[in-house]
Protein backbone atom coordinates (compact mmCIF):
# COMPACT_ATOMS: atom_id res chain seq x y z
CA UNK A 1 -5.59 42.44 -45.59
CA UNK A 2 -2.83 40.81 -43.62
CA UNK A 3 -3.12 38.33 -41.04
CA UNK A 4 -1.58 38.39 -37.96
CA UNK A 5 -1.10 35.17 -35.76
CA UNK A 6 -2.36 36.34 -31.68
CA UNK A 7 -4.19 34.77 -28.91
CA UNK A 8 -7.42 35.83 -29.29
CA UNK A 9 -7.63 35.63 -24.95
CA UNK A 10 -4.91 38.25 -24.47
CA UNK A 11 -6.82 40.85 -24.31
CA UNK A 12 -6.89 44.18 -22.56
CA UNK A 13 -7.99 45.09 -18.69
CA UNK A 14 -11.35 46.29 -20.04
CA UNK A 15 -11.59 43.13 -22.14
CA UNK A 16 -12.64 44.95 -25.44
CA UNK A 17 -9.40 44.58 -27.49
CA UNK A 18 -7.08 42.31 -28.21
CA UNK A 19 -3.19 42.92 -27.30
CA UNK A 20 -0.62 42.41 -30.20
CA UNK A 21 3.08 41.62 -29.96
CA UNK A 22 5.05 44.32 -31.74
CA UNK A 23 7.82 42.49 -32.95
CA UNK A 24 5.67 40.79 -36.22
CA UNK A 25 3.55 44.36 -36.88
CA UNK A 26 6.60 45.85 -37.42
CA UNK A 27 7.84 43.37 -39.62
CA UNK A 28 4.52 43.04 -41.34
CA UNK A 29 4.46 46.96 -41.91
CA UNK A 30 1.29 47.26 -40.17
CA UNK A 31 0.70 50.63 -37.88
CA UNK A 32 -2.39 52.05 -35.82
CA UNK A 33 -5.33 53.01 -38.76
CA UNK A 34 -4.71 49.64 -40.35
CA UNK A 35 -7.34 46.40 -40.89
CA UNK A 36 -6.30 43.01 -39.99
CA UNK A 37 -7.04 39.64 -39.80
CA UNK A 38 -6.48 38.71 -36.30
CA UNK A 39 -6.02 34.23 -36.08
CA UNK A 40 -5.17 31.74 -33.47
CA UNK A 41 -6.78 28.06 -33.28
CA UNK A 42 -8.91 27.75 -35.90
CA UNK A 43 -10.32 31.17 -35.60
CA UNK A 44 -10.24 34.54 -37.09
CA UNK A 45 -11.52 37.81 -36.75
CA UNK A 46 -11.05 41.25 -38.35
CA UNK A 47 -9.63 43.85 -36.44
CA UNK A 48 -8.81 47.75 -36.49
CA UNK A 49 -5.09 48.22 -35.34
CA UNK A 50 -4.71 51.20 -32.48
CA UNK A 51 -2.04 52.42 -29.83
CA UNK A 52 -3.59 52.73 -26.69
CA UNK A 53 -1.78 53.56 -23.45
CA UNK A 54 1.73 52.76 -25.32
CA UNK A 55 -0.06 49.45 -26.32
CA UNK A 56 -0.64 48.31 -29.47
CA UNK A 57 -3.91 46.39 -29.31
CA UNK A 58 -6.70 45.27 -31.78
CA UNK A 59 -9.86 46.16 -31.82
CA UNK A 60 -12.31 43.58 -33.08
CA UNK A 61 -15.22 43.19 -34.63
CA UNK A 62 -16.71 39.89 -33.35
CA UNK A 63 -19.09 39.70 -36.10
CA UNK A 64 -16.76 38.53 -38.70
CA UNK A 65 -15.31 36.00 -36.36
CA UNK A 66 -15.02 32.63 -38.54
CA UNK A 67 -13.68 29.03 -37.57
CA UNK A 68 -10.80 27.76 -39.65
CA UNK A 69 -10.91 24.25 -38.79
């Protein structure tokens, strides 16, 4: 699973997903379908990757959140 470095905050207008840069997912070969580790400040989270709207966002699943510190 690959982990890609976000802010956890920036997050859609519904608040339920998390928006990605698309500069590193294309350099990390990672497309909508695939499971990530989303991190930022000590935290983590696994995340489905999906285009929405022309956006590519992740979806998380707050349950596997973990601090890092």
């Amino acid at each position: 699973m690959r982990t890609i470095y976000a802010d956890l905050s920036c997050r859609t207008p519904d608040h339920q997903c998390i928006l990605l840069p698309t500069r590193p997912l294309a350099e990390l070969c990672v497309r909508a379908g695939d499971r990530v580790r989303v991190a930022n400040r000590g935290m983590e989270v696994e995340a489905d990757i999906e285009l929405r709207d022309g956006l590519v966002v992740a979806i998380p699943e707050w349950n596997t959140l973990t601090y890092t510190d």
